[in-house]
C-alpha atoms as a PDB file:
ATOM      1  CA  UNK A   1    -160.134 235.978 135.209  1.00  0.00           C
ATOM      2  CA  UNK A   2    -159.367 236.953 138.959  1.00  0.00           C
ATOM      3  CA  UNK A   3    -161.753 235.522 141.527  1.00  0.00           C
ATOM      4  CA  UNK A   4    -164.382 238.066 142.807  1.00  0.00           C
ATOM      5  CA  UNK A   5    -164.166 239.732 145.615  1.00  0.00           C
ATOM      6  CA  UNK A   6    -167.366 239.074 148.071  1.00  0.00           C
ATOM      7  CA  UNK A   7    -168.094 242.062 150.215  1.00  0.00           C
ATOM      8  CA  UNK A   8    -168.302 241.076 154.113  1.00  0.00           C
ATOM      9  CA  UNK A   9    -171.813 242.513 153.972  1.00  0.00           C
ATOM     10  CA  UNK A  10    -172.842 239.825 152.096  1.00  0.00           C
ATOM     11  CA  UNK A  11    -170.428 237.334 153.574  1.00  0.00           C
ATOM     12  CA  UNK A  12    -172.533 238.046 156.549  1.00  0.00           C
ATOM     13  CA  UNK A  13    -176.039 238.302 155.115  1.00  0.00           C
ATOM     14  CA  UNK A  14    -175.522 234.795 154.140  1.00  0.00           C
ATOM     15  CA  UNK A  15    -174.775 233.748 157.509  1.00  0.00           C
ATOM     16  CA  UNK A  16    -177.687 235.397 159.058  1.00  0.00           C
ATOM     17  CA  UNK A  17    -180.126 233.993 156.743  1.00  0.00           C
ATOM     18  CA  UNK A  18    -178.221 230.078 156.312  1.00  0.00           C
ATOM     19  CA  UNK A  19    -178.581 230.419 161.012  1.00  0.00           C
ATOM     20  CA  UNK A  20    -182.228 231.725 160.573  1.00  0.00           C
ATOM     21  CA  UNK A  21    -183.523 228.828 158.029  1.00  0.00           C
ATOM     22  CA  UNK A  22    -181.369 225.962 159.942  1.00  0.00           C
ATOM     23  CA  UNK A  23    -182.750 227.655 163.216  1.00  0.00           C
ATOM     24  CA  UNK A  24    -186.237 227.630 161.926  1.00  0.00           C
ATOM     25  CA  UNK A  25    -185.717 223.877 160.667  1.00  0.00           C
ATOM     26  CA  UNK A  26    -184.525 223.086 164.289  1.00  0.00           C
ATOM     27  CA  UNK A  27    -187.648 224.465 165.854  1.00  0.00           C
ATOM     28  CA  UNK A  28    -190.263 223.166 164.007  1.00  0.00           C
ATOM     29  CA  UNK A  29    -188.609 219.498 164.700  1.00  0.00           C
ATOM     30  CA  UNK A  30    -188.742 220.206 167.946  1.00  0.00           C
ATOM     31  CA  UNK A  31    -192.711 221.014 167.804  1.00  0.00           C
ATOM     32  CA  UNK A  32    -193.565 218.116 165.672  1.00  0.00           C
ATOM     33  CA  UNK A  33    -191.175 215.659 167.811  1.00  0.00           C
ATOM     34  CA  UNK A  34    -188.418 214.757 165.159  1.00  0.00           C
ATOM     35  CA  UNK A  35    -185.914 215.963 167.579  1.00  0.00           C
ATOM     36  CA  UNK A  36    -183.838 213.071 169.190  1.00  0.00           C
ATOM     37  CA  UNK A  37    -184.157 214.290 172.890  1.00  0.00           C
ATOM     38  CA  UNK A  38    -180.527 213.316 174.028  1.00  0.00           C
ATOM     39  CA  UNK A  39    -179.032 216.177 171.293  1.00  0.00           C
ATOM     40  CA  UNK A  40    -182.010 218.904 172.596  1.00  0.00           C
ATOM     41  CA  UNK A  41    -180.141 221.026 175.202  1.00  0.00           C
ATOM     42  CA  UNK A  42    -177.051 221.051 172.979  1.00  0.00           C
ATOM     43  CA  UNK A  43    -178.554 222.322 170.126  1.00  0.00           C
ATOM     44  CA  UNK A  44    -181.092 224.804 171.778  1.00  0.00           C
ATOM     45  CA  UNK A  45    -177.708 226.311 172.983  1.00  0.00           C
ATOM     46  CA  UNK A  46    -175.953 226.325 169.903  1.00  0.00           C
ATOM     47  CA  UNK A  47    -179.576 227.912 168.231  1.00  0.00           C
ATOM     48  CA  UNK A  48    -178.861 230.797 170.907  1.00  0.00           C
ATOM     49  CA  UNK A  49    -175.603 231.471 169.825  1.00  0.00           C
ATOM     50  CA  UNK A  50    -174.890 234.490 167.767  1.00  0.00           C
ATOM     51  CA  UNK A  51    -171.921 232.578 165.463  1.00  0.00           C
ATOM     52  CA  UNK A  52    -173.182 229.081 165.565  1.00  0.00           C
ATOM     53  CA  UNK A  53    -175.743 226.868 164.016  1.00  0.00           C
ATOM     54  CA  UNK A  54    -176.839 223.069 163.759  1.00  0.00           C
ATOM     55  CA  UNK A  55    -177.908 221.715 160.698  1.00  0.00           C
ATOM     56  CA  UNK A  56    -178.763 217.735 161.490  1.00  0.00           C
ATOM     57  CA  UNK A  57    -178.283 215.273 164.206  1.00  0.00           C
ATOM     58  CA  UNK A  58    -178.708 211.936 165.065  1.00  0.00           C
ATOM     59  CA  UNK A  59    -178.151 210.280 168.553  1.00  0.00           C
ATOM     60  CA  UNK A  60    -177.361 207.266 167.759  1.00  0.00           C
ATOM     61  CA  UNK A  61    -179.493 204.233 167.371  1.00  0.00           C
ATOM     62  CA  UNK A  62    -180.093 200.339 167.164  1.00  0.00           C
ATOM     63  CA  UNK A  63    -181.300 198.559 163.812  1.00  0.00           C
ATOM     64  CA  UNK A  64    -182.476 195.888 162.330  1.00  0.00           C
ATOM     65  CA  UNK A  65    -181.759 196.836 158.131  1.00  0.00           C
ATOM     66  CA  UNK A  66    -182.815 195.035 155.538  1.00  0.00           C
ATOM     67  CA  UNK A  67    -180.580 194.350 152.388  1.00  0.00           C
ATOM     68  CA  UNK A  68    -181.337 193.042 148.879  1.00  0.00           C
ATOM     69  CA  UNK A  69    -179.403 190.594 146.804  1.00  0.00           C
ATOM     70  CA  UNK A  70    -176.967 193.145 145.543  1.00  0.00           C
ATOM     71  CA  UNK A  71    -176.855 194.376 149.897  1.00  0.00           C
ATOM     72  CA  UNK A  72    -176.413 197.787 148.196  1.00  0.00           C
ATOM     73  CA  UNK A  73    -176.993 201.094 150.363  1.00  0.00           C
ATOM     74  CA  UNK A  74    -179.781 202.079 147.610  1.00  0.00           C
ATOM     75  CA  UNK A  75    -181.562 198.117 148.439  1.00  0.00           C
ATOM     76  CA  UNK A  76    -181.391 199.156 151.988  1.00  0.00           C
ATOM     77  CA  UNK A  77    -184.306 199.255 154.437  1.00  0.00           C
ATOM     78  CA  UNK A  78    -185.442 199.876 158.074  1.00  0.00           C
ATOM     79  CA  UNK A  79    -186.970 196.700 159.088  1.00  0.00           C
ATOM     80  CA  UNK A  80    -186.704 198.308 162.516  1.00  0.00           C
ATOM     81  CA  UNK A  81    -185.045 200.678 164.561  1.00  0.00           C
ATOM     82  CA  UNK A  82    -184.717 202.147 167.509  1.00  0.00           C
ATOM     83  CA  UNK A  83    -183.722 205.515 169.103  1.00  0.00           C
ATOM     84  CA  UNK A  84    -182.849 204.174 172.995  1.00  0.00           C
ATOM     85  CA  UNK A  85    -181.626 201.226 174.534  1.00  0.00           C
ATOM     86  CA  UNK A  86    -183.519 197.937 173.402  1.00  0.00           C
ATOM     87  CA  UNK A  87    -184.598 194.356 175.082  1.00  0.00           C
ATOM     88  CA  UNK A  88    -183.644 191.343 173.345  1.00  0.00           C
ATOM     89  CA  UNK A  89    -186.876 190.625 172.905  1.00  0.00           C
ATOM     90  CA  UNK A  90    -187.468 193.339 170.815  1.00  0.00           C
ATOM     91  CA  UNK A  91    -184.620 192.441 168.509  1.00  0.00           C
ATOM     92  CA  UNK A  92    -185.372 188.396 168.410  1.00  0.00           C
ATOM     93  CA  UNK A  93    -189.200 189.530 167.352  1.00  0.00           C
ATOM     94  CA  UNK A  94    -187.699 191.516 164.650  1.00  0.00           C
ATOM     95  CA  UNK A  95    -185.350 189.372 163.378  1.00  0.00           C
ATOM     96  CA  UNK A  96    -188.051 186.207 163.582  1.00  0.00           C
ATOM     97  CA  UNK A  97    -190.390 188.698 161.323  1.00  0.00           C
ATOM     98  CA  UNK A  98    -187.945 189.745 158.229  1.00  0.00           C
ATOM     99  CA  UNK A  99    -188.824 188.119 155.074  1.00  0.00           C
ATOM    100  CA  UNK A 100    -185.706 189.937 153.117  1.00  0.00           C
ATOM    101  CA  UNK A 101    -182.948 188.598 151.803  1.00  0.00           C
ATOM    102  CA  UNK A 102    -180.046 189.728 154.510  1.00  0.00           C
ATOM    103  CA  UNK A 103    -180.873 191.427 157.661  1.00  0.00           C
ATOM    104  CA  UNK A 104    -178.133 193.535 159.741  1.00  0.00           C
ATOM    105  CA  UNK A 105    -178.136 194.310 163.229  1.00  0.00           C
ATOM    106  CA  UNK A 106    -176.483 197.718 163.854  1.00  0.00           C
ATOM    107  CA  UNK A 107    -175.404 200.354 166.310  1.00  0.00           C
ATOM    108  CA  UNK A 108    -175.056 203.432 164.620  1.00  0.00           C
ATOM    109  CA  UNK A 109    -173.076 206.071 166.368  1.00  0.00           C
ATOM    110  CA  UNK A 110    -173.611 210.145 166.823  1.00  0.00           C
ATOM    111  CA  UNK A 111    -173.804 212.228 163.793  1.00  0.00           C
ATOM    112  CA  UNK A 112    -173.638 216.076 164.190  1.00  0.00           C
ATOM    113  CA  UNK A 113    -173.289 219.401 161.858  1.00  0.00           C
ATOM    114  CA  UNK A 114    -172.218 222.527 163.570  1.00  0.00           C
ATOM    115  CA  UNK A 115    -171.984 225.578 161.042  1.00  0.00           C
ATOM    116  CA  UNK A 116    -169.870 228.299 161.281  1.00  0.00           C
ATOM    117  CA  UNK A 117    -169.962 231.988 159.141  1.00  0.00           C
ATOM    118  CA  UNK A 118    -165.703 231.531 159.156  1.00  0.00           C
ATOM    119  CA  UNK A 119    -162.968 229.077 159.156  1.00  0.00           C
ATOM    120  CA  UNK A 120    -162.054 230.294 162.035  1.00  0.00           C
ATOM    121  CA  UNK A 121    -165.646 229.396 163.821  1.00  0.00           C
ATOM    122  CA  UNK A 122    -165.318 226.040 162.278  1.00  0.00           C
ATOM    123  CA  UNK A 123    -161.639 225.422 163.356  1.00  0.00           C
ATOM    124  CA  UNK A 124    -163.117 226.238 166.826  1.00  0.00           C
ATOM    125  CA  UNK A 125    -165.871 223.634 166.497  1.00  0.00           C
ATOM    126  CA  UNK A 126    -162.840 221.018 165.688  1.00  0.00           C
ATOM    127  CA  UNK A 127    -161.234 221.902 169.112  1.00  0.00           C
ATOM    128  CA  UNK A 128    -164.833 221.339 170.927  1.00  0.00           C
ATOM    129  CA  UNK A 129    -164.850 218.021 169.383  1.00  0.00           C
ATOM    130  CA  UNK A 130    -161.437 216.857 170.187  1.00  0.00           C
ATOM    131  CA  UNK A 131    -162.037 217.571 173.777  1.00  0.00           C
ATOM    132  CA  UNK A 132    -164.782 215.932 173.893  1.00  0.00           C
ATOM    133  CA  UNK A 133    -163.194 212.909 172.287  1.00  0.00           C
ATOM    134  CA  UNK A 134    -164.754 212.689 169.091  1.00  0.00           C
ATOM    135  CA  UNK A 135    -162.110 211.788 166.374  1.00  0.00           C
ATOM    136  CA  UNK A 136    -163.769 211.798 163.370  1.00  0.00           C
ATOM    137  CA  UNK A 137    -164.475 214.743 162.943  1.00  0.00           C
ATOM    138  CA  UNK A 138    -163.965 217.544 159.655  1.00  0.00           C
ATOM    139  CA  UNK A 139    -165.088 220.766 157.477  1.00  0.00           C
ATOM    140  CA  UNK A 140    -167.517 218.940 155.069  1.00  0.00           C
ATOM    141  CA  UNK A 141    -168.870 222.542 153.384  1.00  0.00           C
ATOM    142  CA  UNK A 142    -166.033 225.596 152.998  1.00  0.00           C
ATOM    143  CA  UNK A 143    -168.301 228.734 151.312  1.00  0.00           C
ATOM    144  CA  UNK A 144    -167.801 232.123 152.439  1.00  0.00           C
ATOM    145  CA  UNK A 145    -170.439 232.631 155.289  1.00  0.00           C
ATOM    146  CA  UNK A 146    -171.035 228.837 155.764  1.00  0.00           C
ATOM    147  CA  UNK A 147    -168.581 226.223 156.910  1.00  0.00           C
ATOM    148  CA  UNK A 148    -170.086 222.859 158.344  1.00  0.00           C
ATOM    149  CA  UNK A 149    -168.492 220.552 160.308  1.00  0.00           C
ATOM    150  CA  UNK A 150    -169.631 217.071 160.163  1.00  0.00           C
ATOM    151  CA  UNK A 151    -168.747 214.968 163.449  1.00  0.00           C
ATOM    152  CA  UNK A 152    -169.622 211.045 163.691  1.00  0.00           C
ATOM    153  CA  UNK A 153    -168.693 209.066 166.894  1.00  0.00           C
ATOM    154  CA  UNK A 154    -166.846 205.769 166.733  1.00  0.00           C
ATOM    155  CA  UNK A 155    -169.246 203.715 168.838  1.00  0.00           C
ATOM    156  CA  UNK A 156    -171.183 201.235 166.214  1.00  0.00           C
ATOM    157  CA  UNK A 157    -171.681 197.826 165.777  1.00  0.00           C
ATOM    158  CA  UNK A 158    -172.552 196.270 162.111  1.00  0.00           C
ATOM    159  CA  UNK A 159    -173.242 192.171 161.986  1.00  0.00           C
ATOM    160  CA  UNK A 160    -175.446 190.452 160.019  1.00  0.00           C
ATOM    161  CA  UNK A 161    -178.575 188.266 161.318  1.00  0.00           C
ATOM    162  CA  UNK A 162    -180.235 186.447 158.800  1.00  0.00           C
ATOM    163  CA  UNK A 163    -180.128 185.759 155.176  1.00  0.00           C
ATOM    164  CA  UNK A 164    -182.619 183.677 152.571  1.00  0.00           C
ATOM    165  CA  UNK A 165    -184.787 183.010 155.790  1.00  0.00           C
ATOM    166  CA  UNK A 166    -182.361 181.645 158.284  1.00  0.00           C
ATOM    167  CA  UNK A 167    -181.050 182.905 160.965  1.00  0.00           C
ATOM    168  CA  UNK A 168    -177.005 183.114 160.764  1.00  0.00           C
ATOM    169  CA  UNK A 169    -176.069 183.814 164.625  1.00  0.00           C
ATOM    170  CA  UNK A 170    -176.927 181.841 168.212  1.00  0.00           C
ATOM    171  CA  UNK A 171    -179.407 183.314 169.897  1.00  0.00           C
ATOM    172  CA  UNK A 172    -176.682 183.691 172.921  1.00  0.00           C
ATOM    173  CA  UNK A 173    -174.939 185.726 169.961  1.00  0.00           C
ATOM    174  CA  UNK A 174    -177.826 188.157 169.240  1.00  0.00           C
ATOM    175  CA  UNK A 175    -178.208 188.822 173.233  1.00  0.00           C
ATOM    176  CA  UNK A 176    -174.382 189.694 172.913  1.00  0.00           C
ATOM    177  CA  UNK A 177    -175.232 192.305 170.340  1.00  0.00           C
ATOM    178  CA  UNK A 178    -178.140 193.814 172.277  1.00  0.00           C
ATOM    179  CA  UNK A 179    -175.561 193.906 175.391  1.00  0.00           C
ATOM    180  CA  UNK A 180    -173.034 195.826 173.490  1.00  0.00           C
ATOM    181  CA  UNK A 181    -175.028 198.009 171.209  1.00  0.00           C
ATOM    182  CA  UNK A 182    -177.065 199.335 174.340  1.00  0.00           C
ATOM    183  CA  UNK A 183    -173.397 199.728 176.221  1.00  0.00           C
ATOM    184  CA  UNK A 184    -171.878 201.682 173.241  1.00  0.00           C
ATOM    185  CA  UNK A 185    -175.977 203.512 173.222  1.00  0.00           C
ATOM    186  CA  UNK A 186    -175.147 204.819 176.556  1.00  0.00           C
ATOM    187  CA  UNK A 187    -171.349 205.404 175.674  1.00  0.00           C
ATOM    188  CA  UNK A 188    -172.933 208.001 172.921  1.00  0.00           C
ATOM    189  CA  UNK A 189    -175.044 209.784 175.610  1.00  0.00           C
ATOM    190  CA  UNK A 190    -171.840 210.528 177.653  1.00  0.00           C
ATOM    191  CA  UNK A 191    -170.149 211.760 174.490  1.00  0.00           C
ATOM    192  CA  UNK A 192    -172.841 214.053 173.990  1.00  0.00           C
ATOM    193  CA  UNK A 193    -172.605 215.652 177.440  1.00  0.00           C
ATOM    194  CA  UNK A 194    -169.347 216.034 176.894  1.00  0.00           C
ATOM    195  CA  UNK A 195    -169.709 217.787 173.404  1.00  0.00           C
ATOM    196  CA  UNK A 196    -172.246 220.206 175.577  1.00  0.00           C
ATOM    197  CA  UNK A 197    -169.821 221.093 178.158  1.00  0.00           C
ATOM    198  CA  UNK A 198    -167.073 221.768 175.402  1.00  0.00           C
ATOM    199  CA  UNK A 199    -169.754 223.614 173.563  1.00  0.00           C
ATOM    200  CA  UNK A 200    -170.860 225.851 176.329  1.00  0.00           C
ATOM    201  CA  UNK A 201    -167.665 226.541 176.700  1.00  0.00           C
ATOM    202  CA  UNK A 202    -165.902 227.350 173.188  1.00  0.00           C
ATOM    203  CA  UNK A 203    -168.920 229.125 171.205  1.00  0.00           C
ATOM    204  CA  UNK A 204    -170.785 231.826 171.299  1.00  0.00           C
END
């Protein structure tokens, strides 16, 4: 049977209402403080636009996750994390307190969905991000009035800590981590001004 045709009034309705429940989403995180701060002027702007919407976000942030014996993403835990620079104090603490099996430190990098009602709104999110230097980067949902793109930055850090009660790494090496993972923290706020300035730019 040939494909249905879906009228542009509808292609359209869904856009409105898919902007007005991820808008509405975006504003009550911001009331009850769920909002990482470093991504709130970006996506207020993007809120305001009239083709443009955000769906999640994450800044970036440092971790201390728990694994079980399998170290399966479904075993995982937060044993603790953070969502700004940390002190190594902070991290030895943590690590000294897990009980687990395996702990990993990490540095997890930007994540970001901008929607679109066309491919062509989405193919001009792509060009924000590749000015802005983000190269991972792709059209995760393709539906008539709603295109996503997904966006994760490449600064991260993944080693693991401790396992069956013993610490696995120097403590020189875990100050090494917290060095990096709050240089690559900062690295993620500069790609996020950058994403801003593209954004301000490119959509409307």
């Amino acid at each position: 049977m040939p494909r249905k045709e879906i009228k542009s009034t509808d292609i359209k309705a869904r856009f409105e209402m898919t902007k007005g429940h991820h808008k509405d989403t975006f504003e009550n995180a911001v009331k009850e403080g769920r909002m990482d701060e470093d991504f709130l002027p970006l996506c207020k702007y993007i809120a305001g636009t009239k083709g443009y919407f955000t769906s999640s976000c994450c800044a970036g942030r440092v971790a201390l996750v728990g694994l079980g014996k399998e170290e399966t993403k479904k075993e995982s835990a937060f044993h603790r994390k953070w969502h700004r620079k940390v002190s190594e104090k902070e991290v030895k603490e943590g690590i000294k307190d897990f009980t687990g099996k395996v702990l990993w430190f990490k540095q997890e990098p930007i994540i970001l969905h901008i929607g679109a009602g066309d491919l062509e709104g989405a193919r001009k999110i792509l060009e924000v991000c590749e000015k802005a230097g983000i190269k991972r980067a792709g059209i995760k949902v393709a539906k008539e009035g709603k295109f996503i793109v997904e966006m994760v930055g490449t600064h991260n850090i993944t080693a693991p800590v401790k396992e069956n009660g013993k610490q696995v790494v120097s403590e020189e090496y875990v100050e090494y981590l917290v060095k990096k993972a709050n240089e690559k923290f900062e690295k993620n706020q500069e790609v996020i001004k950058r994403l801003e300035k593209e954004a301000r730019k490119a959509l409307k």
